[in-house]
C-alpha atoms as a PDB file:
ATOM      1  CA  UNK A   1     -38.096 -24.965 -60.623  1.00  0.00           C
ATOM      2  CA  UNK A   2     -37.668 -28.287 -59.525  1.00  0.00           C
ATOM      3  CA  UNK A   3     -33.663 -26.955 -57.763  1.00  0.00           C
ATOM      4  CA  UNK A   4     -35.513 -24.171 -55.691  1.00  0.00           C
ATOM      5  CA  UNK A   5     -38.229 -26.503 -54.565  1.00  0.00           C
ATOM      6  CA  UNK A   6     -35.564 -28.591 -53.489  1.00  0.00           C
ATOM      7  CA  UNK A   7     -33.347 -25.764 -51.761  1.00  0.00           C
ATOM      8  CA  UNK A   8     -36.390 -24.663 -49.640  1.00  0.00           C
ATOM      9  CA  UNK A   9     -37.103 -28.148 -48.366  1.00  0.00           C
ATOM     10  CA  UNK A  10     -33.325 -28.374 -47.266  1.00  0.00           C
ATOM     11  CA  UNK A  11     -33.530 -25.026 -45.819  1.00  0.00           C
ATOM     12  CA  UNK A  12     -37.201 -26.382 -43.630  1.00  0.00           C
ATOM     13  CA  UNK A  13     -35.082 -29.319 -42.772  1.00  0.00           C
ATOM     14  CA  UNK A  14     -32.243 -27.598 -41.051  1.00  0.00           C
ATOM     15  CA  UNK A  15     -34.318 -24.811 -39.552  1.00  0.00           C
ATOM     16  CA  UNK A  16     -36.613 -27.530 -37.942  1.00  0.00           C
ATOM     17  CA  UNK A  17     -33.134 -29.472 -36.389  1.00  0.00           C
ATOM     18  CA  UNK A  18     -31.890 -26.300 -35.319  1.00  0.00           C
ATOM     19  CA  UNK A  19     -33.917 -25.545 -31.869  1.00  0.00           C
ATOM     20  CA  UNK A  20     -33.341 -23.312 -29.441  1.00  0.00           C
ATOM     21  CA  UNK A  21     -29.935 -21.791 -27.753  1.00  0.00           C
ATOM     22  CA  UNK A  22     -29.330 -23.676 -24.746  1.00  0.00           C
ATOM     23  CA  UNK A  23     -27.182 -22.160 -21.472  1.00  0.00           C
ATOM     24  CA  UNK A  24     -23.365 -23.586 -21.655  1.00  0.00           C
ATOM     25  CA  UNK A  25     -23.823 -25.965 -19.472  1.00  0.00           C
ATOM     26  CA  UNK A  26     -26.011 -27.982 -17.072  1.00  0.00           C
ATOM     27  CA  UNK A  27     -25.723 -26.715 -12.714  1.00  0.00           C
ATOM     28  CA  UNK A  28     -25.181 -30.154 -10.838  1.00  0.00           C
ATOM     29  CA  UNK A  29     -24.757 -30.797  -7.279  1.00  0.00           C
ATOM     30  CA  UNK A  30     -22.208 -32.496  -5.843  1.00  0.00           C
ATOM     31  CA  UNK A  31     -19.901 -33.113  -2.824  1.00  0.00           C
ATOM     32  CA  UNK A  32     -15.663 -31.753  -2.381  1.00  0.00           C
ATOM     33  CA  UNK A  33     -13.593 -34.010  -0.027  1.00  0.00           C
ATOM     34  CA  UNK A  34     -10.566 -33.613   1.638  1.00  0.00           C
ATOM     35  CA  UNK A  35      -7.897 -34.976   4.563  1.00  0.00           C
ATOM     36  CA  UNK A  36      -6.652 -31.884   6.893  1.00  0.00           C
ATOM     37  CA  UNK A  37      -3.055 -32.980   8.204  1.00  0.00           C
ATOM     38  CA  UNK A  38      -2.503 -31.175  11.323  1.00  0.00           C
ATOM     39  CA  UNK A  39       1.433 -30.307  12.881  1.00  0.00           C
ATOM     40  CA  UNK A  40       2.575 -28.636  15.789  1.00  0.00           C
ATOM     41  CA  UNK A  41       4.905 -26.213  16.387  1.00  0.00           C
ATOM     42  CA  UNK A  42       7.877 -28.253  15.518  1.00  0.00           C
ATOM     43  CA  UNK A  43       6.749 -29.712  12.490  1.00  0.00           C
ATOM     44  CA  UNK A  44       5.727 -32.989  14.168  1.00  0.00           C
ATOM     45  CA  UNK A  45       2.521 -34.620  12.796  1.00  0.00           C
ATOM     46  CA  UNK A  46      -0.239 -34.841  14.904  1.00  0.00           C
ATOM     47  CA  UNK A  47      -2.480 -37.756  15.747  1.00  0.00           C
ATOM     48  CA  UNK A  48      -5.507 -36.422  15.951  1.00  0.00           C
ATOM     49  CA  UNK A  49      -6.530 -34.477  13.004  1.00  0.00           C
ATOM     50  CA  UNK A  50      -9.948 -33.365  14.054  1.00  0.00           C
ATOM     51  CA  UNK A  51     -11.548 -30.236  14.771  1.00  0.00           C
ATOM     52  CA  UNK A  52     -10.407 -27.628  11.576  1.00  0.00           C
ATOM     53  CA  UNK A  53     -13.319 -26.201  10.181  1.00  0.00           C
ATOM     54  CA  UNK A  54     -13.734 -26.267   6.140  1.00  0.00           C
ATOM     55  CA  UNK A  55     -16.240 -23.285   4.622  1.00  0.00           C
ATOM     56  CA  UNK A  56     -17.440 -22.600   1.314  1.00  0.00           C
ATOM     57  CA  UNK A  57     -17.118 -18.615   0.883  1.00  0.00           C
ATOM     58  CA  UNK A  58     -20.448 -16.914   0.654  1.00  0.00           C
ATOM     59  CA  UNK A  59     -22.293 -19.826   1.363  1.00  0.00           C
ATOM     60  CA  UNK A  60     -23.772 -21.771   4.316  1.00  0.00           C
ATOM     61  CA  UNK A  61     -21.804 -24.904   3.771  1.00  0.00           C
ATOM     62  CA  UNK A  62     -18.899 -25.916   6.380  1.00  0.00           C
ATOM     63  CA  UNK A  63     -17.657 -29.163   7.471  1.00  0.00           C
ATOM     64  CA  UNK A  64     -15.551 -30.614  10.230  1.00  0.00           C
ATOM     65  CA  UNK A  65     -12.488 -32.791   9.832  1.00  0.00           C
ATOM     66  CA  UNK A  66     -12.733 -35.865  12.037  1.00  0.00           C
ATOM     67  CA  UNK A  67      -9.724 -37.371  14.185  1.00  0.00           C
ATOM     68  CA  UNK A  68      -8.173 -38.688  10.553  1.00  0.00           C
ATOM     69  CA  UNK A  69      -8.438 -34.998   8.863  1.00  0.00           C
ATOM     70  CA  UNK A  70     -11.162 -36.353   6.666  1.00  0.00           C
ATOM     71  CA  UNK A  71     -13.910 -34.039   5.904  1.00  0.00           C
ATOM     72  CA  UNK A  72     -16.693 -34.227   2.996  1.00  0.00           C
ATOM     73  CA  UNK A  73     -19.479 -31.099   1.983  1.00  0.00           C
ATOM     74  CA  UNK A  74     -22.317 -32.011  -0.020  1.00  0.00           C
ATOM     75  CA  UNK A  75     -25.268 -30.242  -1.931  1.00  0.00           C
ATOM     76  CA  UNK A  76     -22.747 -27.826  -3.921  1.00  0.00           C
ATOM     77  CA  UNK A  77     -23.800 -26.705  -6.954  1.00  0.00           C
ATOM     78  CA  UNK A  78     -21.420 -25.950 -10.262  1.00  0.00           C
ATOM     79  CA  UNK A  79     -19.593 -22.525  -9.789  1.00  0.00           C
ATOM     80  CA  UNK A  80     -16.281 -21.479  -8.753  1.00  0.00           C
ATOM     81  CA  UNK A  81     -15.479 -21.075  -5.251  1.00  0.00           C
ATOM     82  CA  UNK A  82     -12.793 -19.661  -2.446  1.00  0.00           C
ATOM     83  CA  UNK A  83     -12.501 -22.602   0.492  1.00  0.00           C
ATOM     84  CA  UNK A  84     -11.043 -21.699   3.539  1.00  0.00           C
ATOM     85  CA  UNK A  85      -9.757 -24.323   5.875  1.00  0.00           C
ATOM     86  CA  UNK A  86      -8.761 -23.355  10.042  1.00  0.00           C
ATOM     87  CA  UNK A  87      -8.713 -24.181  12.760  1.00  0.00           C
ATOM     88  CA  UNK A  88      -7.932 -21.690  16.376  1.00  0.00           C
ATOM     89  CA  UNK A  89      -4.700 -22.222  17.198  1.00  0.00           C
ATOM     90  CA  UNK A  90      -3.254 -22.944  13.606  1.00  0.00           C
ATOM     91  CA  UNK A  91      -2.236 -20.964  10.516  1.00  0.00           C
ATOM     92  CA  UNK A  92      -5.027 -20.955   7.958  1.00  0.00           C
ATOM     93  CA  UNK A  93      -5.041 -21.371   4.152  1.00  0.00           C
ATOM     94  CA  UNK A  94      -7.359 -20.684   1.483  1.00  0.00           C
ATOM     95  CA  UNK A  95      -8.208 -22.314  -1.940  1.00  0.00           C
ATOM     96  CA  UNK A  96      -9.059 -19.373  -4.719  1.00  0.00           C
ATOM     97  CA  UNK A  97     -11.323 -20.136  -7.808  1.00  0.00           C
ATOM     98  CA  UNK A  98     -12.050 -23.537  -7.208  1.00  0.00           C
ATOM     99  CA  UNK A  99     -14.513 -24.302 -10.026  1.00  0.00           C
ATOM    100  CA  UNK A 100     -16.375 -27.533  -9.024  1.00  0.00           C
ATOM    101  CA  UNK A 101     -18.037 -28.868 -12.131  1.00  0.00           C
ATOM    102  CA  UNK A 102     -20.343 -31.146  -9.980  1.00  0.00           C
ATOM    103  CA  UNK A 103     -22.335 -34.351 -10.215  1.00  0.00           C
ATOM    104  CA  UNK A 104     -19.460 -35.756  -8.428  1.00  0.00           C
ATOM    105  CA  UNK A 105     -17.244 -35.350  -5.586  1.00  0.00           C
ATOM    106  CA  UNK A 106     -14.380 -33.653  -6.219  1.00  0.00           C
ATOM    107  CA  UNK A 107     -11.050 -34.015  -4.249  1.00  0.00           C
ATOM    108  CA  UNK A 108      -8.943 -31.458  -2.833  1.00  0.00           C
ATOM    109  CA  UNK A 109      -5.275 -32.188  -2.323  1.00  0.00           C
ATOM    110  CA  UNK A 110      -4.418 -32.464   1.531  1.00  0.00           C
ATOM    111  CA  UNK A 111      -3.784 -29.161   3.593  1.00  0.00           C
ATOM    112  CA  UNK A 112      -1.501 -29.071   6.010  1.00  0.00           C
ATOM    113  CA  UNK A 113      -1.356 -26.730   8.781  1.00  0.00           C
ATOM    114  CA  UNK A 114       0.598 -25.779  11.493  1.00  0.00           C
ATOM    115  CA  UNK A 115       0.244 -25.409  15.105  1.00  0.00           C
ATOM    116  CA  UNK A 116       0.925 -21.288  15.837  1.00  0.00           C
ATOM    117  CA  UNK A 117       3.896 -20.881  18.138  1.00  0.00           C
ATOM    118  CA  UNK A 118       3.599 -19.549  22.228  1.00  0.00           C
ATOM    119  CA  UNK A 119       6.987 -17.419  22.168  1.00  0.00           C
ATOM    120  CA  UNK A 120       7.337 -14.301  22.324  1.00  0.00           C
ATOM    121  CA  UNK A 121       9.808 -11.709  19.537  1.00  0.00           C
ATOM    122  CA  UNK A 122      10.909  -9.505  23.053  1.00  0.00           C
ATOM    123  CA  UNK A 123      12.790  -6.978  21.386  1.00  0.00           C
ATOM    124  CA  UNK A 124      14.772  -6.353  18.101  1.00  0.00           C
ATOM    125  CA  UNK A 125      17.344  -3.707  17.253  1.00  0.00           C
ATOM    126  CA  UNK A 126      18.689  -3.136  13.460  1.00  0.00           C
ATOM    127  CA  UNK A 127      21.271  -1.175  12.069  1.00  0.00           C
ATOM    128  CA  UNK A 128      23.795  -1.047   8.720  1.00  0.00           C
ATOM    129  CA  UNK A 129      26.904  -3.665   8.975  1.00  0.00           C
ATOM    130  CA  UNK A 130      28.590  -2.649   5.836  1.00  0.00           C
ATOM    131  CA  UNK A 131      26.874  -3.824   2.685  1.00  0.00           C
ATOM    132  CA  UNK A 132      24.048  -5.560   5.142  1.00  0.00           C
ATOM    133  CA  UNK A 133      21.403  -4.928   7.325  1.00  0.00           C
ATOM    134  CA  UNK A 134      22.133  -6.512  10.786  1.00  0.00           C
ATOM    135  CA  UNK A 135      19.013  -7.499  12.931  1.00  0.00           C
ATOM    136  CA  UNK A 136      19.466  -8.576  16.823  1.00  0.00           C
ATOM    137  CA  UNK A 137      17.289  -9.595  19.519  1.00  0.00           C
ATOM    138  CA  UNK A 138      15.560 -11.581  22.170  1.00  0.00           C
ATOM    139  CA  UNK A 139      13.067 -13.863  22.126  1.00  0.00           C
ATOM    140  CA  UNK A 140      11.040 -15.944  25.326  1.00  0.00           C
ATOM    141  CA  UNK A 141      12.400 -19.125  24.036  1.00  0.00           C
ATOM    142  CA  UNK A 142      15.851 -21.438  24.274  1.00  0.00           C
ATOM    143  CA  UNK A 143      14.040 -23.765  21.557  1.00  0.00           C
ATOM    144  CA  UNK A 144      14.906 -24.001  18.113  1.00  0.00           C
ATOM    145  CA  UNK A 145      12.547 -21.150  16.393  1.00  0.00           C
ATOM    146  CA  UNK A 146      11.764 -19.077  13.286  1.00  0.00           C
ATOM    147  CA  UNK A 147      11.029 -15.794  13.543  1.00  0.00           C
ATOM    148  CA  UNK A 148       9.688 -13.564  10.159  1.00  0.00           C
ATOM    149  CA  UNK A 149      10.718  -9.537   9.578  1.00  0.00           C
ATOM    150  CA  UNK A 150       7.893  -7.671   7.322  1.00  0.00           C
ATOM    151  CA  UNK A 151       9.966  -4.633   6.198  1.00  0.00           C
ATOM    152  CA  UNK A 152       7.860  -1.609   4.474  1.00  0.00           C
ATOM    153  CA  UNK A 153       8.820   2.329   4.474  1.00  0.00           C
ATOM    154  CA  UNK A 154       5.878   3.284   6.737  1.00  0.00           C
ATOM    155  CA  UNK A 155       6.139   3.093  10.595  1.00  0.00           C
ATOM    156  CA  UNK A 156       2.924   1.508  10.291  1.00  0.00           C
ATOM    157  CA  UNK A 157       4.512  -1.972   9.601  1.00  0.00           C
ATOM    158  CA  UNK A 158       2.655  -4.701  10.307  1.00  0.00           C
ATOM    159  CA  UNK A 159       2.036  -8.775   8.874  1.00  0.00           C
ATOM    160  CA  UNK A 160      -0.831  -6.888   6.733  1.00  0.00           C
ATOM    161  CA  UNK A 161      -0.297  -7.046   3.554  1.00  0.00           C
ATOM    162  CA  UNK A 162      -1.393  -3.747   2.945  1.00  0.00           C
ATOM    163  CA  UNK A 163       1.584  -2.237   5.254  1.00  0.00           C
ATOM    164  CA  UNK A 164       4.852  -4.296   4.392  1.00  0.00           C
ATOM    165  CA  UNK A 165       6.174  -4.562   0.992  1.00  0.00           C
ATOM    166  CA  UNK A 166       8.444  -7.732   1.640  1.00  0.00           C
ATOM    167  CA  UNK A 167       9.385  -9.949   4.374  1.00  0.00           C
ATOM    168  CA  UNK A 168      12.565 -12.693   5.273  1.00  0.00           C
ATOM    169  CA  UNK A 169      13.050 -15.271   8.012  1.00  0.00           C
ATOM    170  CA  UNK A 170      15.623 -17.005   9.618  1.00  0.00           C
ATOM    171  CA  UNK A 171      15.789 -19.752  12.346  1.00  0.00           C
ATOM    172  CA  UNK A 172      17.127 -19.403  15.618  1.00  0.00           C
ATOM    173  CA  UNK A 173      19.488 -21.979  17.181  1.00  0.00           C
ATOM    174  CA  UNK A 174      18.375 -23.475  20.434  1.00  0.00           C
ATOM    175  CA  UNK A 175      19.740 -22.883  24.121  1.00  0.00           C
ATOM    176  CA  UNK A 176      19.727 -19.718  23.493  1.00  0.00           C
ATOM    177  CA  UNK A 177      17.594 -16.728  23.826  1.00  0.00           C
ATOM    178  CA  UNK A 178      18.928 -14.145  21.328  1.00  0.00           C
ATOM    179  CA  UNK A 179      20.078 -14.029  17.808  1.00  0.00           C
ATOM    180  CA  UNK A 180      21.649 -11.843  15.199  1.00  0.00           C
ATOM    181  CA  UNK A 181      21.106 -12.131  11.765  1.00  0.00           C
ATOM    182  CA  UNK A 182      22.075 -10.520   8.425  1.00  0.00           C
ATOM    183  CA  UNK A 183      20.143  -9.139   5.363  1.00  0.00           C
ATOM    184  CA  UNK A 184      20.972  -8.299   2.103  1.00  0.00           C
ATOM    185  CA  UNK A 185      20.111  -5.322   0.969  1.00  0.00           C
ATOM    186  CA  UNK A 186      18.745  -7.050  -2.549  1.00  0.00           C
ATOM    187  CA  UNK A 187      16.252  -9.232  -0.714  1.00  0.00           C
ATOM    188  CA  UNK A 188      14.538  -6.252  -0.180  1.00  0.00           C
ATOM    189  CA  UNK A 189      13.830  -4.668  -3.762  1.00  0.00           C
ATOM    190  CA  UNK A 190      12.652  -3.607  -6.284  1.00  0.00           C
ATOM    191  CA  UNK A 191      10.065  -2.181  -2.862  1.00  0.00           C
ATOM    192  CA  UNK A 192      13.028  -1.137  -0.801  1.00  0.00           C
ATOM    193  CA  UNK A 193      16.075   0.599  -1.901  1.00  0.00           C
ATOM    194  CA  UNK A 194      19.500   1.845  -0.772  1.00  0.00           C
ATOM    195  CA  UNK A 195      19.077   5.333   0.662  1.00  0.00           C
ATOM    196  CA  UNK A 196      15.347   4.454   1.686  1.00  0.00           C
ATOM    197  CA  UNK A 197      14.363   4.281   5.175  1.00  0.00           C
ATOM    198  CA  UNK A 198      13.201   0.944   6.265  1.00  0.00           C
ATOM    199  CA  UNK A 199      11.143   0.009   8.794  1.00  0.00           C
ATOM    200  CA  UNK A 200      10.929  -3.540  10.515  1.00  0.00           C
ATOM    201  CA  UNK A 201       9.077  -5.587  12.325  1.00  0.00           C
ATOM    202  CA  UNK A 202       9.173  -9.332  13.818  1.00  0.00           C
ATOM    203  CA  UNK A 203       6.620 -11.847  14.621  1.00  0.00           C
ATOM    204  CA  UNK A 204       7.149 -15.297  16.072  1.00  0.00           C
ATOM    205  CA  UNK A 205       6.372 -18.301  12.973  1.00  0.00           C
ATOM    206  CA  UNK A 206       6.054 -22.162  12.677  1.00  0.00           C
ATOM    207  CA  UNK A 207       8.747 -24.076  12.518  1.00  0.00           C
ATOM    208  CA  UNK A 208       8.547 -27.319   9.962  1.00  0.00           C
ATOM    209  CA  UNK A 209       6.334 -26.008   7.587  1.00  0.00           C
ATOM    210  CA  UNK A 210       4.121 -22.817   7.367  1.00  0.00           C
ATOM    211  CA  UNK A 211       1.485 -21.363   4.983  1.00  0.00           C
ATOM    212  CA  UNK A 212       1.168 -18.227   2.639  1.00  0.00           C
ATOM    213  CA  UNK A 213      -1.067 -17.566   0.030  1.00  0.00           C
ATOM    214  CA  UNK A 214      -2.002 -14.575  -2.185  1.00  0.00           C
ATOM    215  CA  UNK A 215      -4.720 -12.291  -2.264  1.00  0.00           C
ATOM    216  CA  UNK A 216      -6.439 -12.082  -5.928  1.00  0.00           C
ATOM    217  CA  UNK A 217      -7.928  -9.069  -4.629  1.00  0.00           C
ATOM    218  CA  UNK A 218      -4.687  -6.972  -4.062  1.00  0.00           C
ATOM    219  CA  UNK A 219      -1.863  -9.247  -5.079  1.00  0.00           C
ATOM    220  CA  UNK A 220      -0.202  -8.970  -2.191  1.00  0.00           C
ATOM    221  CA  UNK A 221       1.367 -12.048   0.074  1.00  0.00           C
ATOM    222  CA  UNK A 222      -1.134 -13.568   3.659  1.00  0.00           C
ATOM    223  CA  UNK A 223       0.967 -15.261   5.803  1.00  0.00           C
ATOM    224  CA  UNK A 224      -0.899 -17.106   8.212  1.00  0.00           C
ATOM    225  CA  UNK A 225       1.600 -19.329   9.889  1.00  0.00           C
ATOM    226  CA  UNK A 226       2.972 -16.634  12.721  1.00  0.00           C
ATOM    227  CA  UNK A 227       1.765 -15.710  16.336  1.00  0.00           C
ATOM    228  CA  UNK A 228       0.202 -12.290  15.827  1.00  0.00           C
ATOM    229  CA  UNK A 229       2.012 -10.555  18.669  1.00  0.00           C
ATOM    230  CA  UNK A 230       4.474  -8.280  17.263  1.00  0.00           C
ATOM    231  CA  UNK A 231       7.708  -7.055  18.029  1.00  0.00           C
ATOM    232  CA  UNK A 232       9.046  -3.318  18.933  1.00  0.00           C
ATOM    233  CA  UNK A 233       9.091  -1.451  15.781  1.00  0.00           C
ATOM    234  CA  UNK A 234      13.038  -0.502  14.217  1.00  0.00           C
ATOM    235  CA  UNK A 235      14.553   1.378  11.317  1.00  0.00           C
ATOM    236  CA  UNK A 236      17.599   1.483   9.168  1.00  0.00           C
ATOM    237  CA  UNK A 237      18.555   3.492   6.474  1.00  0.00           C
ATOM    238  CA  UNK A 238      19.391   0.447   3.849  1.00  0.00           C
ATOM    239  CA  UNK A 239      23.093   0.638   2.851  1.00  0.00           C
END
């Protein structure tokens, strides 16, 4: 008798220190903070830093980075989050499931971007060299430049992801206004194969530096850092 008075008192006991489920954790508010280092078209650093815009996806809160790329936003509760830094005139980049605990400020590492070229890709011409793919043209420059090709198997091809499967660059030398270049055939699987017929495309890029990242929502390769005037369209069947 007296053991099962004794169990249902320990039994009270624990029940009463239970209390009830709570949620996983608290929501906060906080700030994210972070230096936006601006280059142009060369690669040089710039001075002044100011002017890119920083934005919260799906939210109201933006900031401005001031002449030494500094830029706070406040008032941000706990979640995860998609920040998207650019500025007009400059490749863009983009910061996927962020999760910002909050209570805090949280730094971001520094973003860089790059000033978008003014040259134009005038013309392009490919055709099989052998075991390669040989690409020529012109372009409205005698400066030292990068140009990228987005190859796909539709004469839609375009710098959208959803209409290239893969892409290569190359620099061009300066004083002069035309180049050749080679491609391997291998650069361009498992999406591109010998026998298929590949379509090409060229857009002027940043030299020094440019930015890419990939979309969760397809997988699939942005490139930001290019001028988005394209080229005349080519094919090739791939050797």
């Amino acid at each position: 008798m007296k053991h099962s008075i004794a169990i249902l008192v320990a039994t009270v006991l624990l029940s009463g220190c239970k209390g009830d489920t709570g949620p996983a954790g608290p929501y906060l508010t906080g700030s994210i903070s972070g230096i936006v280092r601006l280059q142009d078209s060369s690669g040089t650093r710039m001075s002044d830093n100011s002017g890119a815009v920083i934005s919260i996806e799906n939210t109201s809160l933006t900031a401005t980075s001031s002449a030494m790329g500094v830029w706070t936003i406040g008032s941000l509760s706990t979640g995860t989050y998609t920040i998207s830094i650019m500025k007009p005139g400059f490749d863009s980049y983009k910061y996927f499931g962020f999760q910002f605990v909050g209570g805090g400020n949280a730094p971001l590492y520094p973003t860089y971007l790059h000033q978008l070229p003014t040259f134009d890709v005038q013309h392009i011409s490919v055709s099989s060299s052998g075991s390669s793919i040989r690409v020529s043209g012109n372009i409205s420059s005698t400066l030292v430049q990068t140009v990228i090709l987005f190859w796909g198997r539709d004469r839609l091809i375009s710098n959208d992801p959803a209409h290239f499967l893969t892409y290569s660059f190359f620099y061009i030398p300066g004083s002069t206004g035309s180049f050749t270049t080679f491609v391997s055939p291998s650069g361009l699987r498992p999406g591109i194969n010998t026998g298929d017929k590949a379509y090409v495309v060229a857009y002027p890029s940043t030299n020094g530096g440019w930015n890419s990242y990939v979309d969760p929502a397809t997988g699939r390769d942005v490139i930001t850092s290019i001028r988005p005037v394209p080229s005349n369209i080519d094919s090739v069947i791939v050797p």
